[in-house]
N, C-alpha and C. Protein backbone atom coordinates (compact mmCIF):
# COMPACT_ATOMS: atom_id res chain seq x y z
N UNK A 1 30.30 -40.40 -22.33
CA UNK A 1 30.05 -39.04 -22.76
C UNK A 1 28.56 -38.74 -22.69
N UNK A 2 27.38 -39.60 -23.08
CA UNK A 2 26.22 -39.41 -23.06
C UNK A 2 26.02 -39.58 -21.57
N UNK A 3 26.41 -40.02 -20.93
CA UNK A 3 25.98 -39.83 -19.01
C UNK A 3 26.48 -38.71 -18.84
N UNK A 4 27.60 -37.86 -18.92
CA UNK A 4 27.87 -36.64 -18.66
C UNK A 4 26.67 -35.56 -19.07
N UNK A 5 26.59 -35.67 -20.44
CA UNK A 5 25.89 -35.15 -21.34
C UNK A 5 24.22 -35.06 -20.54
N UNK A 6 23.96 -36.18 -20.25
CA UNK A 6 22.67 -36.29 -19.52
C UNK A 6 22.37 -35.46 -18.35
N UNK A 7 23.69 -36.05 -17.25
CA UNK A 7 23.56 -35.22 -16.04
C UNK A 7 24.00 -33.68 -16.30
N UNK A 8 24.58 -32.97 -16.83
CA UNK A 8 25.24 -31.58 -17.31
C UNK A 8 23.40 -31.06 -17.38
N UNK A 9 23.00 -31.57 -18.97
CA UNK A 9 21.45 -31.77 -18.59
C UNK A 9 20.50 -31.06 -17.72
N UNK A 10 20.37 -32.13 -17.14
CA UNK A 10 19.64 -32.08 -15.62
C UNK A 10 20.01 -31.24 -14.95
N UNK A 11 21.16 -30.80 -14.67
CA UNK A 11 21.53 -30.15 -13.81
C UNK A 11 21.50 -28.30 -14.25
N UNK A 12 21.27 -28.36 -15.54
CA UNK A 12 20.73 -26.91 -15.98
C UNK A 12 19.08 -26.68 -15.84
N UNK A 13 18.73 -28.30 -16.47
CA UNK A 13 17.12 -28.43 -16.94
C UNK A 13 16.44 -28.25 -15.86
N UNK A 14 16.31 -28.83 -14.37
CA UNK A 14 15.91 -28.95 -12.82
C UNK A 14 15.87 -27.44 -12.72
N UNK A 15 16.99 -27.25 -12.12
CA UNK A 15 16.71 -25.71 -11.68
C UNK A 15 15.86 -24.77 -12.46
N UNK A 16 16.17 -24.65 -13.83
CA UNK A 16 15.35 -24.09 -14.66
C UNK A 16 13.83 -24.04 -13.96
N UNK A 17 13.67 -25.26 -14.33
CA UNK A 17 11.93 -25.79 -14.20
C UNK A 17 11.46 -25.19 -12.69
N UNK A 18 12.42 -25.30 -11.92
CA UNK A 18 12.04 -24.93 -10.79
C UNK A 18 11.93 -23.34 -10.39
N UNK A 19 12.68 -22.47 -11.26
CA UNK A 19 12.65 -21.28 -11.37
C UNK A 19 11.35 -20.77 -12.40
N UNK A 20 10.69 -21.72 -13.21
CA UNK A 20 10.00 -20.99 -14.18
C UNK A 20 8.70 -21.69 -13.63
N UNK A 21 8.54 -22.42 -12.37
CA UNK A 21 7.14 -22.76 -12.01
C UNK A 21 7.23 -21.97 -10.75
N UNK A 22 8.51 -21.21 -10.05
CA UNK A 22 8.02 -20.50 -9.26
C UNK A 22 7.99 -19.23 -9.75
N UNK A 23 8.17 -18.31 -10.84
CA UNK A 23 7.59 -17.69 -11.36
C UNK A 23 6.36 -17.32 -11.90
N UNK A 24 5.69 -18.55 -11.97
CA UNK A 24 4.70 -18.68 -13.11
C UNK A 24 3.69 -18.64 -11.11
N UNK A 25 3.88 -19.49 -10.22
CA UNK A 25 3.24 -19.44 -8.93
C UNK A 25 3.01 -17.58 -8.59
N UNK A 26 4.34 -17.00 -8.53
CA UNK A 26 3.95 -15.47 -8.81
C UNK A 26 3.09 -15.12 -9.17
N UNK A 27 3.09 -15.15 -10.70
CA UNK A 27 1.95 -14.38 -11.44
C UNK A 27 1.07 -14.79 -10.96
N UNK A 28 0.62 -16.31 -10.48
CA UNK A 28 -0.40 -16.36 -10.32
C UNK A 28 -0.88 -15.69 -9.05
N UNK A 29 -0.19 -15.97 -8.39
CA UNK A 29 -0.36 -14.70 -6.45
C UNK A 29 -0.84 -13.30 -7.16
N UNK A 30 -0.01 -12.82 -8.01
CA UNK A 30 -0.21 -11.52 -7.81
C UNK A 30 -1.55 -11.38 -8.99
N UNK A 31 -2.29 -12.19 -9.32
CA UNK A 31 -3.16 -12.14 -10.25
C UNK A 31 -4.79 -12.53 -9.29
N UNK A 32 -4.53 -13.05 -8.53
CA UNK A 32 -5.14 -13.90 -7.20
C UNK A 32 -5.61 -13.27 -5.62
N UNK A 33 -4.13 -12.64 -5.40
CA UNK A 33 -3.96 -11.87 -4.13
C UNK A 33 -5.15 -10.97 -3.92
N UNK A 34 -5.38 -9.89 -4.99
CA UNK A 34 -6.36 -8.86 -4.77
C UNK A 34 -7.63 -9.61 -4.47
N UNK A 35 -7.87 -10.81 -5.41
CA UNK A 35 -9.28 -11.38 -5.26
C UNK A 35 -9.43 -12.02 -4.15
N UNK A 36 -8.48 -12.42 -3.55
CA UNK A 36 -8.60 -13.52 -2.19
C UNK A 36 -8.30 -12.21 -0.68
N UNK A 37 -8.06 -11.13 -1.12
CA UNK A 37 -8.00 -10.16 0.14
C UNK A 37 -9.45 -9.40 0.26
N UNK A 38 -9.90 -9.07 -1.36
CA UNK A 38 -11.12 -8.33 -1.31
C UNK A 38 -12.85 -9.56 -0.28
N UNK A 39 -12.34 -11.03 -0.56
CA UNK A 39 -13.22 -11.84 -0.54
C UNK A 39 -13.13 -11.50 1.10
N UNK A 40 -11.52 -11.96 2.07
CA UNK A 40 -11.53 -11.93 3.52
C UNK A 40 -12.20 -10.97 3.98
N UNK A 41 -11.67 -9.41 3.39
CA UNK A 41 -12.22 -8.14 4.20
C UNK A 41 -13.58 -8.64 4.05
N UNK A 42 -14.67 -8.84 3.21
CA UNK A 42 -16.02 -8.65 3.17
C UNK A 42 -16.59 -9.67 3.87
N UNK A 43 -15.60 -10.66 4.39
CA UNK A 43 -15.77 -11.91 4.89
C UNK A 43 -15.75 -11.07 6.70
N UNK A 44 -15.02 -10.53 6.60
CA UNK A 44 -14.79 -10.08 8.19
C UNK A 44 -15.45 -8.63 8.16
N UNK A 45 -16.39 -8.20 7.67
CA UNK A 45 -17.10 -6.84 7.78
C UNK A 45 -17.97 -7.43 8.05
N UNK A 46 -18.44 -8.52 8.20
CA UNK A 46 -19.69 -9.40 7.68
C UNK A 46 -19.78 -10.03 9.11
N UNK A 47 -18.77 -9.92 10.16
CA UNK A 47 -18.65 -10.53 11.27
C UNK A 47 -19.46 -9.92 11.93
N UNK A 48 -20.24 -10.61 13.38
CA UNK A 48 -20.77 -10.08 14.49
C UNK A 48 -20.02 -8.92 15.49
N UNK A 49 -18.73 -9.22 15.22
CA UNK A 49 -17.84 -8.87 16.23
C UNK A 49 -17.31 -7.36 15.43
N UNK A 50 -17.02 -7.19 14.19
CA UNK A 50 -17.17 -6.09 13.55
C UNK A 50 -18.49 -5.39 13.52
N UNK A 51 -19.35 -5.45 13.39
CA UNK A 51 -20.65 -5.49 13.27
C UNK A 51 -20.76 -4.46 15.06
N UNK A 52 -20.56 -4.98 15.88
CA UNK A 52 -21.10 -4.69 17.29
C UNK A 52 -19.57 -3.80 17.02
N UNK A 53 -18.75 -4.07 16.94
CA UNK A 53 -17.90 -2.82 17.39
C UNK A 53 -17.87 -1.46 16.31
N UNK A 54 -18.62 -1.60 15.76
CA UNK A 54 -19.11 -0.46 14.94
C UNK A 54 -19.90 0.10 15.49
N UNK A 55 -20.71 -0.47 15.70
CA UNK A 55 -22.17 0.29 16.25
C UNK A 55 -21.41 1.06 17.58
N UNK A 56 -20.88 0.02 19.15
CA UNK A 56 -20.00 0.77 19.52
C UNK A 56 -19.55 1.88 19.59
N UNK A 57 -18.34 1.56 18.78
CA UNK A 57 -17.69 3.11 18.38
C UNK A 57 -18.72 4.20 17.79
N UNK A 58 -19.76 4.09 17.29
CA UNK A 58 -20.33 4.98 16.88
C UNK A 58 -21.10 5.25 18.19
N UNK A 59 -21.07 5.02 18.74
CA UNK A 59 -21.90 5.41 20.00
C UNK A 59 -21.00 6.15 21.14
N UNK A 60 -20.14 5.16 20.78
CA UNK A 60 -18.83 6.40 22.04
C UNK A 60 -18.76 7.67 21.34
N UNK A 61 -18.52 8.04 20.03
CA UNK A 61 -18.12 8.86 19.22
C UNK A 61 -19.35 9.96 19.31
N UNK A 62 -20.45 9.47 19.33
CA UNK A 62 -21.76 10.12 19.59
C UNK A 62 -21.78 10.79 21.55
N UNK A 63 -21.75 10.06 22.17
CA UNK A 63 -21.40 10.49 23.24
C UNK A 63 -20.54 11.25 23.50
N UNK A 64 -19.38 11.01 22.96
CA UNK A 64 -17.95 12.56 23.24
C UNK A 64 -18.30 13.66 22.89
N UNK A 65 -19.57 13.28 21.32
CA UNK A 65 -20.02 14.59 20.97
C UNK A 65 -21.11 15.53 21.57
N UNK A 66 -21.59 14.64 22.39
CA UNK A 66 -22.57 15.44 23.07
C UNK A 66 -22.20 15.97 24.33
N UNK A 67 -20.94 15.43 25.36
CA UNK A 67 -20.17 15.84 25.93
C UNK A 67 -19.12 16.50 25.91
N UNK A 68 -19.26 16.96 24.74
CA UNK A 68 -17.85 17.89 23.89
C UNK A 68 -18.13 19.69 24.91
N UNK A 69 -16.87 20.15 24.70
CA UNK A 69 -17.58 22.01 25.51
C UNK A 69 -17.59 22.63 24.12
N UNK A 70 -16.88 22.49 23.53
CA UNK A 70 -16.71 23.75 22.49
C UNK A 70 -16.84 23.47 20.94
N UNK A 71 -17.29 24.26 20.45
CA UNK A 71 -17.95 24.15 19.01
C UNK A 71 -16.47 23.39 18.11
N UNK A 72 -15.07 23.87 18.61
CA UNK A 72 -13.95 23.39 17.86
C UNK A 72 -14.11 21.12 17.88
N UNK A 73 -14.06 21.28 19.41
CA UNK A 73 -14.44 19.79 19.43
C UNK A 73 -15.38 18.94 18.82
N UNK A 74 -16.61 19.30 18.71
CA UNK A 74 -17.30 19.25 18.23
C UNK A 74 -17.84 19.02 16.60
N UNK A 75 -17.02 19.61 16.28
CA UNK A 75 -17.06 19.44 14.93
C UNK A 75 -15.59 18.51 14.70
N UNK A 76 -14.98 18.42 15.33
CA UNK A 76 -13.91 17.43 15.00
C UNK A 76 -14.24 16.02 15.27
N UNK A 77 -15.37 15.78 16.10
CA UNK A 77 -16.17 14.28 16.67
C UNK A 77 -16.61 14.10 15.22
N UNK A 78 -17.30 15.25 14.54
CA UNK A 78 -18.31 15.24 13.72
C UNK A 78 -17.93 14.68 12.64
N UNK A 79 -16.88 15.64 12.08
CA UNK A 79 -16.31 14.89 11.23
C UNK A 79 -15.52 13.76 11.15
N UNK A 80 -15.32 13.14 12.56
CA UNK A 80 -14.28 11.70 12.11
C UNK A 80 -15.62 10.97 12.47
N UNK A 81 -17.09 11.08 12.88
CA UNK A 81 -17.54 10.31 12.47
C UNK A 81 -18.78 10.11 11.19
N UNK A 82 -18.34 11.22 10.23
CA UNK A 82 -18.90 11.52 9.11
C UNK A 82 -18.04 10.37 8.19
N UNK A 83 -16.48 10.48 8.53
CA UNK A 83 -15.59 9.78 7.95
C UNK A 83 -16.20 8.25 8.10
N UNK A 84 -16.03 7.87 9.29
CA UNK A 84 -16.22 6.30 9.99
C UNK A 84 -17.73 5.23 8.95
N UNK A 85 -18.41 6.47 8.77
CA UNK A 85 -20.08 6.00 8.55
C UNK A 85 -19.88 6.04 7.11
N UNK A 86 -18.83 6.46 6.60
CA UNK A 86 -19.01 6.56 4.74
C UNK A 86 -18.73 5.52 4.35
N UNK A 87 -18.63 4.59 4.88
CA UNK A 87 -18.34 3.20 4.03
C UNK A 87 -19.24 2.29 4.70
N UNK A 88 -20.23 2.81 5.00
CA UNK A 88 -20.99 1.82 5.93
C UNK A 88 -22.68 1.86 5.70
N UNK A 89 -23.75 0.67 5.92
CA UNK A 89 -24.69 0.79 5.54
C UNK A 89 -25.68 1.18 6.47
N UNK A 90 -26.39 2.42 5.85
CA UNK A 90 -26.91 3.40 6.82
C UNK A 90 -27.87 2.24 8.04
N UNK A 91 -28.80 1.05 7.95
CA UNK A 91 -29.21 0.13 8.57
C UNK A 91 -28.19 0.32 10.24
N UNK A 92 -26.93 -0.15 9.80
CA UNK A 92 -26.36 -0.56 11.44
C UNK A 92 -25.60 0.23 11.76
N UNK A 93 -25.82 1.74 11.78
CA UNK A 93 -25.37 2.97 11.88
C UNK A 93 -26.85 3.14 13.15
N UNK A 94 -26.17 3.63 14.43
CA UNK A 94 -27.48 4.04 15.28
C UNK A 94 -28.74 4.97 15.07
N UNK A 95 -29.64 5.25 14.92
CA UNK A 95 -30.87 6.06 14.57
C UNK A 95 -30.18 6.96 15.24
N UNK A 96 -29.67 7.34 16.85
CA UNK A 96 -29.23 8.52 16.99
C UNK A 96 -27.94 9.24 16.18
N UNK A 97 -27.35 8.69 15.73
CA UNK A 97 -25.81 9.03 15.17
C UNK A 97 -26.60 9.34 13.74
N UNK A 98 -27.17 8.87 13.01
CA UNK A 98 -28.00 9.16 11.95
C UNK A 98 -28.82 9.95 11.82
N UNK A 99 -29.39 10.98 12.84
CA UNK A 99 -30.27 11.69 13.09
C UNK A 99 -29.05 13.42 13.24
N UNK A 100 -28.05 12.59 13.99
CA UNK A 100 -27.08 13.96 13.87
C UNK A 100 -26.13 14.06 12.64
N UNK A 101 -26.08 13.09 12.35
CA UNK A 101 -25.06 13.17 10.37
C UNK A 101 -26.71 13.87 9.53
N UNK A 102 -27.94 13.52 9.95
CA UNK A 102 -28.51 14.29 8.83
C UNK A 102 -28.74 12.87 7.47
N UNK A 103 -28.31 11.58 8.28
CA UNK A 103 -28.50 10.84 7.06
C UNK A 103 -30.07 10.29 7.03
């Protein structure tokens, strides 16, 4: 009766444990996650390769605008690259693209 008793047991106690440490692994992800995504992005803004394709794009974006015909276009370059540059440090933003934002 006590070997039944034992394994009956185990066989509630195991799973349990195994359900309440992968729960507890949860909380910890979701307590974790934000801090270990915020660390990558700044880890990869921080890249050469981000870095040069910023500048880049801000330069194509600058060019369409100066090759734009009509005042409608024009201000639509303007503003998606008013958008692009707001999270960004005025330094590796081009002196020309910075000279037309007015920053």
């Amino acid at each position: 009766m006590r070997i039944f008793l034992s394994i009956a047991a185990f066989l509630i106690l195991f799973p349990a444990t195994i359900f309440a440490l992968n729960y507890m692994g949860l909380i910890n992800y979701q307590f974790f996650a934000p801090k270990y995504e915020a660390a990558r992005r700044e880890v990869f803004e921080n890249t050469q390769s981000y870095q040069q394709g910023s500048v880049r794009d801000f330069d194509n974006l600058y060019l369409a605008y100066v090759q734009a015909k009509s005042e409608g276009e024009k201000a639509v370059i303007l503003d998606t690259l008013r958008h692009r540059t707001a999270g960004v440090q005025h330094d590796s933003i081009p002196p020309r693209v910075r000279a037309l934002l007015g920053i």
